[in-house]
N, C-alpha and C. Protein backbone atom coordinates (compact mmCIF):
# COMPACT_ATOMS: atom_id res chain seq x y z
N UNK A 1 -4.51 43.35 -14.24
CA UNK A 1 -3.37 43.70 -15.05
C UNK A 1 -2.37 42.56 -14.96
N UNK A 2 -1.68 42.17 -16.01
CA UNK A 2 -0.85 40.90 -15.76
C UNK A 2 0.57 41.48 -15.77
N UNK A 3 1.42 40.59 -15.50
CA UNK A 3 3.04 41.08 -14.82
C UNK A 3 3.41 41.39 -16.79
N UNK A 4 4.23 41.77 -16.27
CA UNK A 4 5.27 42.03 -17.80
C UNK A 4 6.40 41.92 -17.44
N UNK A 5 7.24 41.47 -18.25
CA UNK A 5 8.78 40.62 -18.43
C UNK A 5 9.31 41.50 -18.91
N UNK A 6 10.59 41.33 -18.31
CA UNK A 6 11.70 42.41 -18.04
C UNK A 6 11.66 42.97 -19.58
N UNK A 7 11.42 42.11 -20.71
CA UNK A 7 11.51 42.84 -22.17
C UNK A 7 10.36 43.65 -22.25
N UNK A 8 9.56 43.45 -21.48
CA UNK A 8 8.40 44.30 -22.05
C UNK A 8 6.90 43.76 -22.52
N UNK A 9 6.58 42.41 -22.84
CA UNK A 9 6.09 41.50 -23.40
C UNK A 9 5.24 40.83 -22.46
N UNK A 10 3.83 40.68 -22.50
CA UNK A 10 3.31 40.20 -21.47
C UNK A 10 3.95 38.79 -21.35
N UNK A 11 3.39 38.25 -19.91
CA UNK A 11 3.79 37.12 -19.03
C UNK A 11 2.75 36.17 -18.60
N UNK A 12 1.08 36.36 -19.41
CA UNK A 12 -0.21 35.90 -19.12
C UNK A 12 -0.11 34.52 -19.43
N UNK A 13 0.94 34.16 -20.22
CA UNK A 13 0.98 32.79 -20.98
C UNK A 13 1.66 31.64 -19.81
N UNK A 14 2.93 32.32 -18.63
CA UNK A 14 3.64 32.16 -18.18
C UNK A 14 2.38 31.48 -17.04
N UNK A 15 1.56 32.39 -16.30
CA UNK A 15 0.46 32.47 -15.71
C UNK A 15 -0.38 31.37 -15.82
N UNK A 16 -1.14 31.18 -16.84
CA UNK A 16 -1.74 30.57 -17.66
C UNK A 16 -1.01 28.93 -17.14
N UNK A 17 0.28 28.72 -18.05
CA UNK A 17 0.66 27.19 -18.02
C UNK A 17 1.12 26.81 -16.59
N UNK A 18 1.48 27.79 -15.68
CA UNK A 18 1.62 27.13 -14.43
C UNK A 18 -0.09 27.00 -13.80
N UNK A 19 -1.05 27.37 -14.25
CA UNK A 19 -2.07 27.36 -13.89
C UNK A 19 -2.78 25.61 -14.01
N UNK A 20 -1.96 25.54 -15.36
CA UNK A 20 -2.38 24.05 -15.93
C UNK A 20 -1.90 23.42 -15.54
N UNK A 21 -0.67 23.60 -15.18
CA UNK A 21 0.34 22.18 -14.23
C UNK A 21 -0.03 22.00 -13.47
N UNK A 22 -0.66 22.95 -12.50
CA UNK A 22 -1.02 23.36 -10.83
C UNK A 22 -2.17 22.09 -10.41
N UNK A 23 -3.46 22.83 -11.72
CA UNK A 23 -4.56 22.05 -11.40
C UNK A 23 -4.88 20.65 -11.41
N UNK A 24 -4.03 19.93 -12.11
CA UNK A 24 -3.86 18.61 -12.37
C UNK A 24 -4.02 17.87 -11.03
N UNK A 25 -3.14 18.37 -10.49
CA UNK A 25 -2.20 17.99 -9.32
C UNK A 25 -3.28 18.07 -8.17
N UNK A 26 -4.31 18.81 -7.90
CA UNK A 26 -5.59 19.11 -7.03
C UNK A 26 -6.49 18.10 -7.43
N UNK A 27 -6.64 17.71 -8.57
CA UNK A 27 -7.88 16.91 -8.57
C UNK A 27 -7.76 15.25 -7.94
N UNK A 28 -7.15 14.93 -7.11
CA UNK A 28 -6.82 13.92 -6.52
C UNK A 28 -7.75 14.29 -5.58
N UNK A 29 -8.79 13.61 -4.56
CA UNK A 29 -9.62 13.59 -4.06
C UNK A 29 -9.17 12.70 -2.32
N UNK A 30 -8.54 13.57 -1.31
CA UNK A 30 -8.51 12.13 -0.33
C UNK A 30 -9.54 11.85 0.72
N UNK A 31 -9.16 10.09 0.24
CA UNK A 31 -10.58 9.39 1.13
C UNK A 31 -10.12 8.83 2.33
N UNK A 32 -11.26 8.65 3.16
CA UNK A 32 -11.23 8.38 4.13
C UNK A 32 -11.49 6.83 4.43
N UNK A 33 -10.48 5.75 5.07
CA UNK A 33 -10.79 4.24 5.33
C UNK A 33 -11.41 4.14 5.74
N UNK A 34 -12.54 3.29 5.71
CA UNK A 34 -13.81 2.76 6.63
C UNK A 34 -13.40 1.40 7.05
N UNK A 35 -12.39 1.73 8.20
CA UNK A 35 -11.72 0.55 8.59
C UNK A 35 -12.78 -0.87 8.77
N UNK A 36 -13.44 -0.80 9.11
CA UNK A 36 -14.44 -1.54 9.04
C UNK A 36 -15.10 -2.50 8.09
N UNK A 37 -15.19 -1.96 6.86
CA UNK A 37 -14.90 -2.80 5.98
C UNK A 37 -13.85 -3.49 4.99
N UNK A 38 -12.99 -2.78 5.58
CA UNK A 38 -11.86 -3.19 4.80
C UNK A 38 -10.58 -4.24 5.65
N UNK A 39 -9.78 -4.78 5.25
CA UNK A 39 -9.05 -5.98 6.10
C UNK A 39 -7.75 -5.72 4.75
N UNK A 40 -6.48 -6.26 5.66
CA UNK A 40 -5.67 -6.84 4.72
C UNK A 40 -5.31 -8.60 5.55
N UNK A 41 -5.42 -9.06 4.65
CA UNK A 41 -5.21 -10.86 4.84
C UNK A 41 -3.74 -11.17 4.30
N UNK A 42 -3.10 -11.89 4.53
CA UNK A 42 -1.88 -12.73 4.41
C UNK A 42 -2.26 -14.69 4.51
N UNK A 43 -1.76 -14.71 3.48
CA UNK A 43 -1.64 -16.51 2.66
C UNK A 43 0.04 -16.58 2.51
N UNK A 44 -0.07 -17.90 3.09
CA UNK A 44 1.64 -18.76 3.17
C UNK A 44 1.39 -20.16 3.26
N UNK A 45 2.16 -20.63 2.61
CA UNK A 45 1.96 -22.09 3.27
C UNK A 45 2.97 -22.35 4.74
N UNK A 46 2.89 -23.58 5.36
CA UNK A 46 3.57 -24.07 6.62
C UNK A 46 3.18 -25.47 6.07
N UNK A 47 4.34 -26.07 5.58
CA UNK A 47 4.56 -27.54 6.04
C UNK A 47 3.89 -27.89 4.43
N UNK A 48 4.01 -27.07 3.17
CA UNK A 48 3.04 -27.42 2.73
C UNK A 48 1.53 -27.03 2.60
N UNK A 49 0.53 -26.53 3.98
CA UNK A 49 -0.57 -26.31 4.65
C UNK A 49 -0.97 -24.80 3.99
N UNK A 50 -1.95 -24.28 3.48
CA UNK A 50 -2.10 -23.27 3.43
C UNK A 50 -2.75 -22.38 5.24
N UNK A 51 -2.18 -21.30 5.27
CA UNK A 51 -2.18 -20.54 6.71
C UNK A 51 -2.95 -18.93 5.99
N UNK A 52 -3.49 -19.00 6.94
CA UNK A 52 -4.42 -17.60 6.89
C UNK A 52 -3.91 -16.55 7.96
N UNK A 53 -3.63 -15.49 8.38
CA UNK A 53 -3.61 -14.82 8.85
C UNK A 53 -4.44 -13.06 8.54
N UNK A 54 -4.15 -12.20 9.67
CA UNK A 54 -4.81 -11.14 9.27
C UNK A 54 -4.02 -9.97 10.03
N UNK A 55 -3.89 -8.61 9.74
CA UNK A 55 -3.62 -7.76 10.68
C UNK A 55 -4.35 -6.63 10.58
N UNK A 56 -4.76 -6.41 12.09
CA UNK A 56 -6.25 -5.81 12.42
C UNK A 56 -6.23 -4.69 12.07
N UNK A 57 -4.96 -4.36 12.67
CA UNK A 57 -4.87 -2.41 12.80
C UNK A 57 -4.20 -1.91 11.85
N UNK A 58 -4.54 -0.80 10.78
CA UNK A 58 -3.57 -0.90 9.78
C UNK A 58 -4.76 0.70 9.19
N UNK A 59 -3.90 2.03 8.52
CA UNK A 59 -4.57 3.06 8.12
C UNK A 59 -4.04 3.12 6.86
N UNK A 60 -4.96 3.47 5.67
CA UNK A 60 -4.70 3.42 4.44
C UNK A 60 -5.36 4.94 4.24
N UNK A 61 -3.79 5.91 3.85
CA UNK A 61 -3.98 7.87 3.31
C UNK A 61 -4.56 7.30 2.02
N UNK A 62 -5.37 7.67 1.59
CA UNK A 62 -5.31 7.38 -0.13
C UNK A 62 -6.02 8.88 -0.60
N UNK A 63 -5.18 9.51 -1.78
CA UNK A 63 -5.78 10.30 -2.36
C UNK A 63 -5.77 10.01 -3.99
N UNK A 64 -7.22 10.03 -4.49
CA UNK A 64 -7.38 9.35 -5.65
C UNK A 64 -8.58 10.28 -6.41
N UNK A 65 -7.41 10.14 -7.94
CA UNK A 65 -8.01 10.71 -8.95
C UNK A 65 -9.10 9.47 -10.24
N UNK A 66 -10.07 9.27 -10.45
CA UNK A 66 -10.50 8.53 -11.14
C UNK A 66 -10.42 8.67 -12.33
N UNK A 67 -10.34 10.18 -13.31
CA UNK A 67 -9.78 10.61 -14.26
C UNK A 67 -8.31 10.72 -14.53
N UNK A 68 -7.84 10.73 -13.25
CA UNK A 68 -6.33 10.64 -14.17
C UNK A 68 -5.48 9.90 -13.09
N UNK A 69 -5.74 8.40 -12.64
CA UNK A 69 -5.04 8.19 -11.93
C UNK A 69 -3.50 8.68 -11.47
N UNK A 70 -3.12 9.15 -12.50
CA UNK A 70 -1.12 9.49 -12.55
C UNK A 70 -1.32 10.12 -11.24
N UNK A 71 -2.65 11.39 -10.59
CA UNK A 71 -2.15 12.09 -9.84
C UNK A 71 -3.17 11.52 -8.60
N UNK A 72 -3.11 10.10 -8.06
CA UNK A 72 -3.34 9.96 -7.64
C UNK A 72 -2.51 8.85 -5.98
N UNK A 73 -2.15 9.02 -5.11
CA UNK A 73 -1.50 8.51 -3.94
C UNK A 73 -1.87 7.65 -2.99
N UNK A 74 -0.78 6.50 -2.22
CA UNK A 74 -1.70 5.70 -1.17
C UNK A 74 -0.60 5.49 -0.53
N UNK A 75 -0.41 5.49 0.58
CA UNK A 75 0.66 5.56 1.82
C UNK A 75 -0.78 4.69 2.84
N UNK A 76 0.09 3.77 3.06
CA UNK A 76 -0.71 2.62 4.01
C UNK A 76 0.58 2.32 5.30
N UNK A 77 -0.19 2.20 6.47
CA UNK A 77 0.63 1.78 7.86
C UNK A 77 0.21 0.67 7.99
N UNK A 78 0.87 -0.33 8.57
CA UNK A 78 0.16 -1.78 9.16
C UNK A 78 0.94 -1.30 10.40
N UNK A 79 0.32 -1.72 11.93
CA UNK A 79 0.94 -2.17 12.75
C UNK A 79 1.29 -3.80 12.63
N UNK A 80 2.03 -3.70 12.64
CA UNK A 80 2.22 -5.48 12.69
C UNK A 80 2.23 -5.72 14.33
N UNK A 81 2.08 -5.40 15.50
CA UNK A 81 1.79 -5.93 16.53
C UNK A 81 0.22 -6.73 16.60
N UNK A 82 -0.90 -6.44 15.64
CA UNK A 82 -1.70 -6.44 15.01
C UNK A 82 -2.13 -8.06 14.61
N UNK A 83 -0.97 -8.78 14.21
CA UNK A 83 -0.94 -9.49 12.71
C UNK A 83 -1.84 -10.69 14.11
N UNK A 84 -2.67 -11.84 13.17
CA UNK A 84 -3.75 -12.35 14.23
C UNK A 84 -3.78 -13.97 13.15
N UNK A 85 -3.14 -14.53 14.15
CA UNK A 85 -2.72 -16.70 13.42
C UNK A 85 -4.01 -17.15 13.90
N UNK A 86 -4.99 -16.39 14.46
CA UNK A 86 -5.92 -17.33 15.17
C UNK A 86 -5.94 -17.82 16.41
N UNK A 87 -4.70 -17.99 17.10
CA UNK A 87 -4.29 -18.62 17.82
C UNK A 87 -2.83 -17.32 19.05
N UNK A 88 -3.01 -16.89 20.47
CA UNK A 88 -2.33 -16.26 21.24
C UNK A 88 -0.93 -16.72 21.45
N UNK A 89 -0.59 -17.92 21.46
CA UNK A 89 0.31 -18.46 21.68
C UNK A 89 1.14 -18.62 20.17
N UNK A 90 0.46 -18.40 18.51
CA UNK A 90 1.55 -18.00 17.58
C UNK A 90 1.51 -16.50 17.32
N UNK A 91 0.48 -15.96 18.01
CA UNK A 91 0.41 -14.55 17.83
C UNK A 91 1.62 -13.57 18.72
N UNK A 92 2.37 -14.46 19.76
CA UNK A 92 2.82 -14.14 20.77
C UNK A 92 4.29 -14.48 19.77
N UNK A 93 4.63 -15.52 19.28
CA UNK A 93 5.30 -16.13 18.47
C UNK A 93 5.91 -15.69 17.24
N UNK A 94 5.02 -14.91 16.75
CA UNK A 94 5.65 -14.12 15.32
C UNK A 94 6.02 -12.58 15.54
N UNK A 95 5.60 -12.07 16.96
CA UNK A 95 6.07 -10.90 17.71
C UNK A 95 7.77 -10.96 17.53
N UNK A 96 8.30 -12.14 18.09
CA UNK A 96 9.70 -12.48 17.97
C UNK A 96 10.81 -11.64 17.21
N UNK A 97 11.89 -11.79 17.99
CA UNK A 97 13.35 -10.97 16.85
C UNK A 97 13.22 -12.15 15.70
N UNK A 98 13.00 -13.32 15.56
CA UNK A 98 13.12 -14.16 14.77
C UNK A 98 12.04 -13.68 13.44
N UNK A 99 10.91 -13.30 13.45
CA UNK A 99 10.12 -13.04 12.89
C UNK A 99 10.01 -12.00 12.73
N UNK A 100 8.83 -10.58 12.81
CA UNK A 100 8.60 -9.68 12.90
C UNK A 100 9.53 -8.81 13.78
N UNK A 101 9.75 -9.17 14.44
CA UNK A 101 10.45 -8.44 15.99
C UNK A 101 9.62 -6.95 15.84
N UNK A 102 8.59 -6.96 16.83
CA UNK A 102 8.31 -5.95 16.60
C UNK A 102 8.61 -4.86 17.52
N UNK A 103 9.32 -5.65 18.51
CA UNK A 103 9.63 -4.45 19.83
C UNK A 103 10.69 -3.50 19.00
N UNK A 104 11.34 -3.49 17.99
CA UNK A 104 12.48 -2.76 17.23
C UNK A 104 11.40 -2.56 15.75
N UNK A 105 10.45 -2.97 15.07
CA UNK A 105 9.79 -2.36 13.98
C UNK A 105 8.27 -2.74 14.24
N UNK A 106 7.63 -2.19 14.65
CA UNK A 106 5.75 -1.96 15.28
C UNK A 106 5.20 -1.77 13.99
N UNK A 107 6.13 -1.21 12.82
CA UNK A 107 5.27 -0.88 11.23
C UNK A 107 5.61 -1.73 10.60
N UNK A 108 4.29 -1.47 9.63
CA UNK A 108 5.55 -2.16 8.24
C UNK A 108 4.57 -0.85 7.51
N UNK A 109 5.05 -0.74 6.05
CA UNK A 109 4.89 0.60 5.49
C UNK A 109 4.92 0.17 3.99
N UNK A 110 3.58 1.15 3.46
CA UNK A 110 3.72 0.80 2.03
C UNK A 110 3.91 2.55 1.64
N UNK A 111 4.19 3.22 0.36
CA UNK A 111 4.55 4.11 -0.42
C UNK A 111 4.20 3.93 -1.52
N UNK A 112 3.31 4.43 -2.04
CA UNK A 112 2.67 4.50 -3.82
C UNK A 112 4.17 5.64 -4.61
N UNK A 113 4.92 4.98 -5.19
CA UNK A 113 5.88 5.96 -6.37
C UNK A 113 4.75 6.81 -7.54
N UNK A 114 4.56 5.17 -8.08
CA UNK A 114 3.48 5.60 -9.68
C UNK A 114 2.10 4.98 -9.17
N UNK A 115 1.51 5.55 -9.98
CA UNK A 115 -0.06 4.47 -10.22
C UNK A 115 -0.53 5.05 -11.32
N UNK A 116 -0.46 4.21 -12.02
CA UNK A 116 -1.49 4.22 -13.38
C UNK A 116 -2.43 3.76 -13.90
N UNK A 117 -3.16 4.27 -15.04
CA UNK A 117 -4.40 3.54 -15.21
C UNK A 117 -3.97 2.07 -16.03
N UNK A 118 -4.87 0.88 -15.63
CA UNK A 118 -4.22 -0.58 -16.47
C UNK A 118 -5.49 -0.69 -17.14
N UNK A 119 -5.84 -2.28 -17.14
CA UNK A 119 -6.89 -2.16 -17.99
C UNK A 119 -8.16 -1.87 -17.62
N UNK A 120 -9.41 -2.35 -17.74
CA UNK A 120 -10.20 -1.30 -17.38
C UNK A 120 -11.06 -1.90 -15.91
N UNK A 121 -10.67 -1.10 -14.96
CA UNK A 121 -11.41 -1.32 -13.61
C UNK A 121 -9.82 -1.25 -13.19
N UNK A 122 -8.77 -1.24 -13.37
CA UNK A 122 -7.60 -1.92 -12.98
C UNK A 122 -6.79 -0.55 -12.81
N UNK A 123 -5.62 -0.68 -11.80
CA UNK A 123 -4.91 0.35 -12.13
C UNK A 123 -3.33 -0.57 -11.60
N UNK A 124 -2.18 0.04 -12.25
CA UNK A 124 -0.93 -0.87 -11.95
C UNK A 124 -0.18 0.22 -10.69
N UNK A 125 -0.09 -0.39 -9.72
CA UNK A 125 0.96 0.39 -8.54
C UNK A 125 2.35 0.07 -8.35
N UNK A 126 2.86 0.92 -8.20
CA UNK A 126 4.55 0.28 -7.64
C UNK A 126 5.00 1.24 -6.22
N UNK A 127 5.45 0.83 -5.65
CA UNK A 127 5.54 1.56 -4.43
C UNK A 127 6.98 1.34 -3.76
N UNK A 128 7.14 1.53 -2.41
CA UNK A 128 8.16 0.91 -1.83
C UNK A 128 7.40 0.36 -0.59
N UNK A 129 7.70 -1.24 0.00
CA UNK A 129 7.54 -1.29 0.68
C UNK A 129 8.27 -1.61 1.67
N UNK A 130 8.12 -1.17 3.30
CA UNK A 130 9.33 -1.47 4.18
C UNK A 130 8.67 -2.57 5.24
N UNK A 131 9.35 -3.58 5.49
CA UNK A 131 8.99 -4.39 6.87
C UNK A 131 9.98 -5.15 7.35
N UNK A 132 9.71 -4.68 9.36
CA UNK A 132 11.12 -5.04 9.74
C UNK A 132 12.49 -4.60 9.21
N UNK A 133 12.31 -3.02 8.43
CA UNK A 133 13.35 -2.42 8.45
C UNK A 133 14.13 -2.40 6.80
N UNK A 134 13.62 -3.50 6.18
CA UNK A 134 14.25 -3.29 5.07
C UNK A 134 12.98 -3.34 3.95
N UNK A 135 13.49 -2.66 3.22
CA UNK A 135 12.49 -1.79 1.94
C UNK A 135 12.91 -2.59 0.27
N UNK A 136 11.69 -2.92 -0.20
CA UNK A 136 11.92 -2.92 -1.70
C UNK A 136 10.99 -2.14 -2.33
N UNK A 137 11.29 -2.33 -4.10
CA UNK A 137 10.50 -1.64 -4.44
C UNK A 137 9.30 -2.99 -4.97
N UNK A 138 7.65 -2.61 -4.89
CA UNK A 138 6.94 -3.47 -5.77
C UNK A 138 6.27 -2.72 -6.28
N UNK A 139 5.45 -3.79 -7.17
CA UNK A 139 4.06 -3.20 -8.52
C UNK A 139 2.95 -4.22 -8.64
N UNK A 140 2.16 -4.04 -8.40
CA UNK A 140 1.38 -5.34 -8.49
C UNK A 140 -0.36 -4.71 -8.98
N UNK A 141 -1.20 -5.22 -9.80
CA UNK A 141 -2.43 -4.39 -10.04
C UNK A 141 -3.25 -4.37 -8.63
N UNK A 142 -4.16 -3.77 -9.21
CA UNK A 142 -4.80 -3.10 -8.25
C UNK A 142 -6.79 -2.87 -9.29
N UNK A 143 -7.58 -3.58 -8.62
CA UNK A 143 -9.08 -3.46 -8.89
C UNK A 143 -9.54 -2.67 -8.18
N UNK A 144 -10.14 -1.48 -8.71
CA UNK A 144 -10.78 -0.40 -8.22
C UNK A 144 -12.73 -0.47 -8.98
N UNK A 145 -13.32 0.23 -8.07
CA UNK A 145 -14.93 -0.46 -8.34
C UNK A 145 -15.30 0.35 -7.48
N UNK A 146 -16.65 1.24 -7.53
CA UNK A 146 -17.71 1.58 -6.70
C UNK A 146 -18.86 1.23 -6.29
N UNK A 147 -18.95 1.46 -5.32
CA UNK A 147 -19.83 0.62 -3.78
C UNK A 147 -20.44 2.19 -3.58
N UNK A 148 -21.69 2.69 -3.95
CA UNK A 148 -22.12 3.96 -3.66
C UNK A 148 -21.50 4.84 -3.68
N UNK A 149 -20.84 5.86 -2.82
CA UNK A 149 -19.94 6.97 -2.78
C UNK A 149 -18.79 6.49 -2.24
N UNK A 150 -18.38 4.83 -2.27
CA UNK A 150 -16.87 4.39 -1.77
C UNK A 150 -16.38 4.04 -2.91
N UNK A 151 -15.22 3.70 -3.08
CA UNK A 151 -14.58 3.40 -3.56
C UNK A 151 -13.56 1.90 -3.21
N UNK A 152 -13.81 0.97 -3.24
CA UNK A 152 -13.08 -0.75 -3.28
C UNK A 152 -11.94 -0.61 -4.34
N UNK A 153 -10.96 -0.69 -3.48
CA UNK A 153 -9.63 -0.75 -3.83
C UNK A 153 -9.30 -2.35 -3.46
N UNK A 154 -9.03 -3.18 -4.13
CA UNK A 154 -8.82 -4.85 -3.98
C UNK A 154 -7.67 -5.03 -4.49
N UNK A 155 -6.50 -5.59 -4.47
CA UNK A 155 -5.21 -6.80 -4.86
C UNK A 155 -4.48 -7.48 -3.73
N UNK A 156 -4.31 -8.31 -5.05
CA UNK A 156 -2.68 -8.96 -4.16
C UNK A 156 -1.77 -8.71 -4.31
N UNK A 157 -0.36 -8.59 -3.46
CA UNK A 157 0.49 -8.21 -3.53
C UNK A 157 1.78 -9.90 -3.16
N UNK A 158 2.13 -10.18 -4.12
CA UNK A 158 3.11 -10.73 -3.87
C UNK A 158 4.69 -11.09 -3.44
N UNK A 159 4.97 -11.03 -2.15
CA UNK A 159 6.17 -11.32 -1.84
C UNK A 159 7.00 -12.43 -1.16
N UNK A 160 8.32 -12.41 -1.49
CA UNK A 160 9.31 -13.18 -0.54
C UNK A 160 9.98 -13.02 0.84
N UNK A 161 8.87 -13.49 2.17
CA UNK A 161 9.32 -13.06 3.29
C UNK A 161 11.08 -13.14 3.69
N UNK A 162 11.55 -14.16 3.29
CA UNK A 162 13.39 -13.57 2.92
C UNK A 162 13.73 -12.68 2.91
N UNK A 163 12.89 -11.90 1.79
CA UNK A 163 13.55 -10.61 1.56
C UNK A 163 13.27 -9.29 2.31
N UNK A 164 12.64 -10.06 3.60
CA UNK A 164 12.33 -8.67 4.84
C UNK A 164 12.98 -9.38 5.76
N UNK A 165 13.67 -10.60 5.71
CA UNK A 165 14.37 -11.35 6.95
C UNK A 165 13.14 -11.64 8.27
N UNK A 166 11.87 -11.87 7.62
CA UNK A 166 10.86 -12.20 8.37
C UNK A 166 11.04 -13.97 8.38
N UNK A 167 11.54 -14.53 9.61
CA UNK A 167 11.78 -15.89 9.56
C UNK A 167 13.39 -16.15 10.10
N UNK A 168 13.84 -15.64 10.67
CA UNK A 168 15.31 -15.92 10.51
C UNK A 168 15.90 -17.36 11.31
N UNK A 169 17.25 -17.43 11.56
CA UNK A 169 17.49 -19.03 12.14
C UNK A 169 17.03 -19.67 11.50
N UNK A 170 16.60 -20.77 12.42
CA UNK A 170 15.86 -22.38 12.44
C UNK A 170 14.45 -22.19 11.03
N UNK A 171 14.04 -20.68 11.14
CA UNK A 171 12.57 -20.43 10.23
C UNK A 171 13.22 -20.24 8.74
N UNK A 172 14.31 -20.03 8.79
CA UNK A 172 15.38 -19.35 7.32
C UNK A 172 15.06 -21.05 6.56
N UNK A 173 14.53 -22.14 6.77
CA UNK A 173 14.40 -23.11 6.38
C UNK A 173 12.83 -23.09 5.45
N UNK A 174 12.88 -23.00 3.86
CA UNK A 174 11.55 -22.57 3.26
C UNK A 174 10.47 -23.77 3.10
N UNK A 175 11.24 -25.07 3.82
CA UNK A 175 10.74 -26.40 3.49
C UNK A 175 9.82 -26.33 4.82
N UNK A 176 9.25 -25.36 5.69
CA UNK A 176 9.24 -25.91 6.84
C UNK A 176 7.99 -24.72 6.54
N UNK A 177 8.10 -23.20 6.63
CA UNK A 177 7.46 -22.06 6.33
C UNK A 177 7.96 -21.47 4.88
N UNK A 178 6.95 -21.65 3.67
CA UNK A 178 7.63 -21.08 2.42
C UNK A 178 7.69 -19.90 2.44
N UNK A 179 8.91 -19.54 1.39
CA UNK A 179 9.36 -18.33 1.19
C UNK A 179 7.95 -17.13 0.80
N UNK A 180 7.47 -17.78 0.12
CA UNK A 180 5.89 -17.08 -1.04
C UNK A 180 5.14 -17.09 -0.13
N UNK A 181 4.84 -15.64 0.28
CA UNK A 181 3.93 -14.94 0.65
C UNK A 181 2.70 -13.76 0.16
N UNK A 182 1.47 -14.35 0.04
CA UNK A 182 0.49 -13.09 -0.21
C UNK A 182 -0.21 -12.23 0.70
N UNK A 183 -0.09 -10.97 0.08
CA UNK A 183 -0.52 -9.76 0.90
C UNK A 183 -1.76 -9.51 0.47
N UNK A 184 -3.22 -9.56 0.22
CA UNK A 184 -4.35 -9.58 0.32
C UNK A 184 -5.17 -8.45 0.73
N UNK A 185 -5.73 -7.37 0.03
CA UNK A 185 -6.56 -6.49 0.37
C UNK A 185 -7.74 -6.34 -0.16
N UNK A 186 -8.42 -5.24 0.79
CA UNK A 186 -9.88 -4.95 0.43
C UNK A 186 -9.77 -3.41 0.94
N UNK A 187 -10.05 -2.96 0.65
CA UNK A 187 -10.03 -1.12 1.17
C UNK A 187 -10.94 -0.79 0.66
N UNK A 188 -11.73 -0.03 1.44
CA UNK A 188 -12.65 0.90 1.00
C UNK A 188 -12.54 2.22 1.77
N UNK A 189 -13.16 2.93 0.63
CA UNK A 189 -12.66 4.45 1.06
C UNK A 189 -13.39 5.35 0.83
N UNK A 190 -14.01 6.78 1.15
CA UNK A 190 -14.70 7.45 0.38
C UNK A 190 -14.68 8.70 0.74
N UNK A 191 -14.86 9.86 0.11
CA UNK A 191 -14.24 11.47 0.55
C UNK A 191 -15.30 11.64 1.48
């Protein structure tokens, strides 16, 4: 029997369209990281020099719709205690209040706002991201592709370490460590 409204008039319709809003919103699917194959990499230059880095430890929530990306989410953690120059003695080095300081921020943090579908294999993200305490907003695409029952989530993300005050003092110099920094992923994921 369905409710009836105070006039008298059924309410099945009422029923009905919250039914349709509801379900949308479920078909987002969340996967699970197979940390293992997946890495995020960081590119900068120094001196000019292109520099590679990596940070090891890092969990990517992703819940993803392939039909309708809109209702689909990705909340990613990096530890940045993590982040790996190759080398103990700059790994020890970018720990620093000057740099990362990570004894006061151990994260850095991404937030999916939108994601939509782009062109085809592609989807466009904007998120917020926070490191070392201060947050912007970005958007950058995003290549999505299946690997059996995973799912390869791949981009770059481009930013200005300035604008997280990653570098400060003597490093605030862009002639020495440039400002342009890439954020580099590979994720794979699968329910």
């Amino acid at each position: 029997m369905f409710t009836q409204s105070l006039s008298g008039k059924p309410t099945r319709w009422l029923v009905i369209a919250a039914a349709a809003i509801a379900l949308p919103a479920l078909a987002a699917t969340a996967l699970k990281t197979d940390v293992a194959k997946s890495k995020v990499t960081i590119t900068f230059k120094q001196m000019n020099v292109p520099v590679d880095a990596q940070f090891k430890k890092f969990n990517a929530a992703i819940s993803y719709d392939a039909a309708t990306p809109e209702n689909s989410k990705a909340n990613v953690d990096i530890d940045v205690t993590s982040f790996d120059l190759g080398d103990p003695m700059y790994n020890q080095e970018v720990q620093k209040k000057e740099w990362f300081n990570t004894a006061q921020f151990p994260k850095a943090t991404f937030a999916s706002t939108q994601i939509k579908a782009g062109a085809a294999g592609k989807l466009d993200v904007t998120g917020k991201l926070t490191i070392k305490g201060k947050s912007s907003d970005v958007s950058f695409p995003l290549t999505v592709k299946k690997e059996g029952t995973a799912h390869v989530f791949e981009g770059t993300l481009p930013i200005k370490r300035l604008t997280y005050g990653i570098g400060d003092g003597e490093w605030k110099d862009t002639s020495i460590v440039a400002d342009d920094v890439s954020i580099k992923f590979r994720v794979v994921a699968a329910p």
